[in-house]
N, C-alpha and C. Protein backbone atom coordinates (compact mmCIF):
# COMPACT_ATOMS: atom_id res chain seq x y z
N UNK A 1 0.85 -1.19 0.00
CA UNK A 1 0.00 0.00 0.00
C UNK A 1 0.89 1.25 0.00
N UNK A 2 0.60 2.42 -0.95
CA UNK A 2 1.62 3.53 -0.89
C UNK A 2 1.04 4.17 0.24
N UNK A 3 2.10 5.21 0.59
CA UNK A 3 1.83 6.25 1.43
C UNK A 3 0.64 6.92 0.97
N UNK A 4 -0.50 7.55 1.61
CA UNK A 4 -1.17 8.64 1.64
C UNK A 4 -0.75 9.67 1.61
N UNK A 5 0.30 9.97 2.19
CA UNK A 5 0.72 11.71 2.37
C UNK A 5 1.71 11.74 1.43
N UNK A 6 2.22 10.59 0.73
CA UNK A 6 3.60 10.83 -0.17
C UNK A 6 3.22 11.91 -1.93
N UNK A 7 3.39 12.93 -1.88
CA UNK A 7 3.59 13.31 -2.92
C UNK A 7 4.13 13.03 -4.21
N UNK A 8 3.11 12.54 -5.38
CA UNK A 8 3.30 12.12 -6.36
C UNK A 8 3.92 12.98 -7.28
N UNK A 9 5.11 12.53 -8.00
CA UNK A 9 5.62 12.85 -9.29
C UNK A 9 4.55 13.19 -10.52
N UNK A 10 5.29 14.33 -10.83
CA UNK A 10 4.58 14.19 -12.00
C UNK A 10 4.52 13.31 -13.14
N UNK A 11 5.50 12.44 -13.00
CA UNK A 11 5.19 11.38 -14.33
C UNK A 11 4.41 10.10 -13.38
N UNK A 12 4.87 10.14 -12.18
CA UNK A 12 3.67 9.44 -11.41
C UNK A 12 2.15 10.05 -11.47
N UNK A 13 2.07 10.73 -11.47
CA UNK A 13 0.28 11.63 -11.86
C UNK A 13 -0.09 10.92 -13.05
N UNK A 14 1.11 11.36 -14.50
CA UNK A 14 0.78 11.19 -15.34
C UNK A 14 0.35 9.56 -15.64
N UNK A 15 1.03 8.78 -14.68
CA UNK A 15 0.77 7.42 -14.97
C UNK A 15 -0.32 7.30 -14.80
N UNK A 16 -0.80 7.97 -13.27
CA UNK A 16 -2.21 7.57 -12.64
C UNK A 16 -3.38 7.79 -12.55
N UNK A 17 -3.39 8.86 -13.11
CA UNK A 17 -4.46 10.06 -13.65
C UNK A 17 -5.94 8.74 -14.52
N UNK A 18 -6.84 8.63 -13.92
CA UNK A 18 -8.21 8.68 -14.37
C UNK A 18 -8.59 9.18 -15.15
N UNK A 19 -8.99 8.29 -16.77
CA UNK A 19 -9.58 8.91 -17.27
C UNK A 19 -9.99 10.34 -17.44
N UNK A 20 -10.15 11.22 -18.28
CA UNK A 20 -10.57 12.64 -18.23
C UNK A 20 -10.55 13.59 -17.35
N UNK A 21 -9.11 12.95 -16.30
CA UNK A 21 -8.74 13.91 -15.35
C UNK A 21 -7.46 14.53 -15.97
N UNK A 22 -6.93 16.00 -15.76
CA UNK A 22 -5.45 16.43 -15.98
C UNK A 22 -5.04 16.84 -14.95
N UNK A 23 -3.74 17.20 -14.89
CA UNK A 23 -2.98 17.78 -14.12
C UNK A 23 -2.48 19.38 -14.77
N UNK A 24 -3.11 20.46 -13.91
CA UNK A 24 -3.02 21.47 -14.05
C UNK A 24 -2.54 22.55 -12.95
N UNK A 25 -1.12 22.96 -12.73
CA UNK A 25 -1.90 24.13 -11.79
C UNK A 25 -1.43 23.77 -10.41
N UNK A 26 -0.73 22.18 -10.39
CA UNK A 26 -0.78 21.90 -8.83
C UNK A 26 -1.76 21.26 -8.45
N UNK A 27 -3.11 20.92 -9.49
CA UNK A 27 -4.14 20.23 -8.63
C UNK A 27 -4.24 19.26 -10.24
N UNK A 28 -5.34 17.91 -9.77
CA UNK A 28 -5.92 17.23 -10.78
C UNK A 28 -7.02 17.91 -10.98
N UNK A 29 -7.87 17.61 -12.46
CA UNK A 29 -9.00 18.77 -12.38
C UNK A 29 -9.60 17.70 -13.71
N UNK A 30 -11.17 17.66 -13.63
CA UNK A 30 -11.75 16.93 -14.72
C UNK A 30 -13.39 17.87 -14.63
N UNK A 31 -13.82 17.56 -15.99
CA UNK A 31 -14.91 18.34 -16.05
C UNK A 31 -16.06 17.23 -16.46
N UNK A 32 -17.08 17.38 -16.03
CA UNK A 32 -18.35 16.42 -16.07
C UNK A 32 -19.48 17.02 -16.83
N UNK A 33 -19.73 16.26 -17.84
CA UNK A 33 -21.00 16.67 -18.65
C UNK A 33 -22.33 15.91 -18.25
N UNK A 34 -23.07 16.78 -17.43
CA UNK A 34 -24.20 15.94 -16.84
C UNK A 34 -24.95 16.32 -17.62
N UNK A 35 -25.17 17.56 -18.26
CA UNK A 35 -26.70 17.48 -19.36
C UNK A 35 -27.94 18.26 -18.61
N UNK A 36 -27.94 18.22 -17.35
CA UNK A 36 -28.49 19.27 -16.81
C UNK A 36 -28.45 19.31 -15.60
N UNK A 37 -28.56 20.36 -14.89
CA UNK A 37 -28.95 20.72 -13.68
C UNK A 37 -28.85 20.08 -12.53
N UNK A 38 -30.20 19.22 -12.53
CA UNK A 38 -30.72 18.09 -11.95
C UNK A 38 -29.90 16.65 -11.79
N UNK A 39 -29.22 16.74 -12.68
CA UNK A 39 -28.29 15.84 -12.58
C UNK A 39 -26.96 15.82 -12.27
N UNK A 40 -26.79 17.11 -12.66
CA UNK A 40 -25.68 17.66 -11.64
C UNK A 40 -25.55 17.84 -10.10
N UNK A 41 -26.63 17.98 -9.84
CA UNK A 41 -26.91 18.22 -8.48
C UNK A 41 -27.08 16.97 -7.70
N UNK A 42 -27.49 16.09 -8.62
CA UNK A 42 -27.43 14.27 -8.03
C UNK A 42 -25.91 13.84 -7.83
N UNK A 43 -25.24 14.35 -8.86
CA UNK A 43 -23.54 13.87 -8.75
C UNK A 43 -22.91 14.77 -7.87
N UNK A 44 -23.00 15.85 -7.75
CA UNK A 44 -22.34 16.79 -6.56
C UNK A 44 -23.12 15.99 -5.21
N UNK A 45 -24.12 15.64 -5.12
CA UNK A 45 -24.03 14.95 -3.65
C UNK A 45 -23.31 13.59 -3.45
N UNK A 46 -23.49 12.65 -4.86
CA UNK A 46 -22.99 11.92 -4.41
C UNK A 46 -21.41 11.86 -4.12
N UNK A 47 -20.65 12.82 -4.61
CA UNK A 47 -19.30 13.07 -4.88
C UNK A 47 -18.98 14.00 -3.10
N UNK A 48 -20.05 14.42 -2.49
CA UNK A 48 -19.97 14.94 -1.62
C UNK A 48 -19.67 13.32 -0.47
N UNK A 49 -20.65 12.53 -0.74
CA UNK A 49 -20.59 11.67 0.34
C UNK A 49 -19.50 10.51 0.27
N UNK A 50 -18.51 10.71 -0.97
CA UNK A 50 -18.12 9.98 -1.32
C UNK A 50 -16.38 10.53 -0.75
N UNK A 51 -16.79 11.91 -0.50
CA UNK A 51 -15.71 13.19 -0.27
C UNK A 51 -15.57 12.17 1.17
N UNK A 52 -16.96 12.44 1.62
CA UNK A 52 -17.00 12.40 3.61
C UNK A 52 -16.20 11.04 4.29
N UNK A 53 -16.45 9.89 2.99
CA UNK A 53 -16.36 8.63 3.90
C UNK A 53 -14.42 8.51 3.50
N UNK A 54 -14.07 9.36 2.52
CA UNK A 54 -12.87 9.26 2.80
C UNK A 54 -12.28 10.38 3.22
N UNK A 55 -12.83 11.25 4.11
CA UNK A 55 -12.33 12.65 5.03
C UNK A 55 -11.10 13.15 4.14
N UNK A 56 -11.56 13.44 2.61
CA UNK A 56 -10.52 14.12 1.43
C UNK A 56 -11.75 14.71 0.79
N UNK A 57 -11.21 16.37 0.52
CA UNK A 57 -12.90 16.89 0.26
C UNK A 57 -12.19 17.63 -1.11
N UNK A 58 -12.63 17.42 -2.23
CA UNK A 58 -12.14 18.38 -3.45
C UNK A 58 -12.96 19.56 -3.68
N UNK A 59 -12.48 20.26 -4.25
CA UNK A 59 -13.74 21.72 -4.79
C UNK A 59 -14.30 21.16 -6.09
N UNK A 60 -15.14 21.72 -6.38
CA UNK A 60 -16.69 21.47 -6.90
C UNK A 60 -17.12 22.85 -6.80
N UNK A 61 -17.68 22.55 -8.51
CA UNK A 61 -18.14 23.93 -9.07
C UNK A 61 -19.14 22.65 -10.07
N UNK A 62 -20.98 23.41 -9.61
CA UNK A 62 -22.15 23.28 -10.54
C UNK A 62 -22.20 24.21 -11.04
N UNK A 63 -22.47 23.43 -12.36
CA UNK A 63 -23.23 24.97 -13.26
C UNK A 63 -23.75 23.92 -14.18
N UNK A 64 -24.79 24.86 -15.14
CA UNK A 64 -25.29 23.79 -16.11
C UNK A 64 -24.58 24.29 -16.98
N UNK A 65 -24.41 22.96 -17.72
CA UNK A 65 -24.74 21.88 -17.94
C UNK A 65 -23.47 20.75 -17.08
N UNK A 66 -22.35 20.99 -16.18
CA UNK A 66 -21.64 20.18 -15.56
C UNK A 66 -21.16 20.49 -14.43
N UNK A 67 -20.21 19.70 -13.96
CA UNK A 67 -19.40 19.53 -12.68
C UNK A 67 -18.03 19.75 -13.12
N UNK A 68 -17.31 20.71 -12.25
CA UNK A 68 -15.76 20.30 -12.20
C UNK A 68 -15.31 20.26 -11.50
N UNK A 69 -14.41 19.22 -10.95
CA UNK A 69 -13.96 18.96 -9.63
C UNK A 69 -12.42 18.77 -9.94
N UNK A 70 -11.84 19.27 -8.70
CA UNK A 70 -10.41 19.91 -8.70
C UNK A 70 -9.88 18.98 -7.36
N UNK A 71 -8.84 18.35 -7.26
CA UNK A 71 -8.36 17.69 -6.33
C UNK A 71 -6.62 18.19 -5.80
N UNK A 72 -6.73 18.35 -4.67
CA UNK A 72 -5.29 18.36 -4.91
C UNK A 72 -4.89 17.71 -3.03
N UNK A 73 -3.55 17.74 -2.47
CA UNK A 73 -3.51 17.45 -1.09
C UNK A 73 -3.17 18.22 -0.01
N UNK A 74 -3.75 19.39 0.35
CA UNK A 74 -3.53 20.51 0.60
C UNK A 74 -2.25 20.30 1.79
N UNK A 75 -2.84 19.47 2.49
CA UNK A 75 -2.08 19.26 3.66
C UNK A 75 -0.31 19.34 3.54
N UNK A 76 -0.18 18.70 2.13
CA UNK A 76 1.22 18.12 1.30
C UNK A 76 1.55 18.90 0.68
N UNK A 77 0.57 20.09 0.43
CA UNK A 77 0.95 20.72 -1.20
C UNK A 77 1.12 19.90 -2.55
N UNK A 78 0.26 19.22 -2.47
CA UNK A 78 0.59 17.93 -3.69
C UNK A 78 -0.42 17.13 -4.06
N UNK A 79 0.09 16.70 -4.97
CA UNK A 79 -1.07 15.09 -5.17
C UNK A 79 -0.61 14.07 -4.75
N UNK A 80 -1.31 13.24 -4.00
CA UNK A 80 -0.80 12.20 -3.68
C UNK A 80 -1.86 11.09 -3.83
N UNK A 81 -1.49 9.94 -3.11
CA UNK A 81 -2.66 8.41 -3.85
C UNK A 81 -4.05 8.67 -3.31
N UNK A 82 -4.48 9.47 -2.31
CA UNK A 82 -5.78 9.79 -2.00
C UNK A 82 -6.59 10.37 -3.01
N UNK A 83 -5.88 11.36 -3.67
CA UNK A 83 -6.39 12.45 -4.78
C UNK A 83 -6.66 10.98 -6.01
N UNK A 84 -5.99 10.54 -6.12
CA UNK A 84 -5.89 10.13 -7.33
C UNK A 84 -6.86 8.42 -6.84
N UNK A 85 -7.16 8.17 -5.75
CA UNK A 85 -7.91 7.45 -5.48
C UNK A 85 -9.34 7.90 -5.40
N UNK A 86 -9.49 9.46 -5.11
CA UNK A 86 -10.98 9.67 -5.18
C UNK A 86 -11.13 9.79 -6.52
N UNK A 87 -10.17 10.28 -7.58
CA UNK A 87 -10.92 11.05 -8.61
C UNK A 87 -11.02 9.43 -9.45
N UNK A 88 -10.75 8.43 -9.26
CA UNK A 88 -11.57 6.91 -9.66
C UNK A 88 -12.63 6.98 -9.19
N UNK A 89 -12.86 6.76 -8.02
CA UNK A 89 -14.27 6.97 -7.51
C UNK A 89 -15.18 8.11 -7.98
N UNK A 90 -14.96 9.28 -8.23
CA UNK A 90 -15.90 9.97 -8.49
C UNK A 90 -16.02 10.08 -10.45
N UNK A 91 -15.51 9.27 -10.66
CA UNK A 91 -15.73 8.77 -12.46
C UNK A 91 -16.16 7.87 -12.19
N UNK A 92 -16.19 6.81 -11.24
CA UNK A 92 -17.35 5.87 -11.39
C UNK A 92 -18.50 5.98 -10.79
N UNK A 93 -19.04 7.19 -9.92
CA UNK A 93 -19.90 7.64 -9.09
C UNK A 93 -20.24 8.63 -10.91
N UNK A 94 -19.89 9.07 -11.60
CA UNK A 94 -20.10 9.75 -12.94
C UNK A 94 -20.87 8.26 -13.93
N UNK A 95 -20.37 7.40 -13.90
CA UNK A 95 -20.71 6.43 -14.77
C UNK A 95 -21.95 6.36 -14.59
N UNK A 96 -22.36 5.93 -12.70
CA UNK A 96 -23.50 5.17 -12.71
C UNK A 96 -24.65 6.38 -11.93
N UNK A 97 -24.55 7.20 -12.67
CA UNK A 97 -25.49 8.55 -12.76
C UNK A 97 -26.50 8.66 -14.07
């Protein structure tokens, strides 16, 4: 199991990076096409509770027609395997929306 707090390389990001996530900026960042509103607002909660049960909370911005959620490890100044473990989870919390 890697460290949690260990700060990932950037060609480590680049390895690990999820689907339609990038690395921008210091943070991972992916944008979600929900199609409307309403459904955005179904994936921002679930991405909220999904934030809680692993006490790692990303920013989140609704608007219609999507979601973009920005991850990074503040604590570290970095990305590390948490970031890059939620933003799997919240593409598959995207799938089954």
């Amino acid at each position: 199991m890697s460290n949690p707090k260990k700060v990932l390389s950037e060609k480590q990001i680049a390895d690990q990076l999820p689907e339609g996530w990038e690395f921008i900026e210091g943070e991972i960042v992916a944008d979600f096409k929900t199609g409307d509103f309403a459904t955005g607002v179904k994936f921002v909660r679930a991405i909220g509770d999904a934030a809680e049960r692993a006490n790692h909370h990303p920013d989140v911005l609704l608007t219609y027609p999507e979601v973009t959620v920005s991850l990074s490890s503040h604590d570290v100044s970095g990305i590390t395997s948490r970031d890059i473990d939620l933003a799997t989870q919240i593409n598959k919390l995207f799938d089954s929306i």
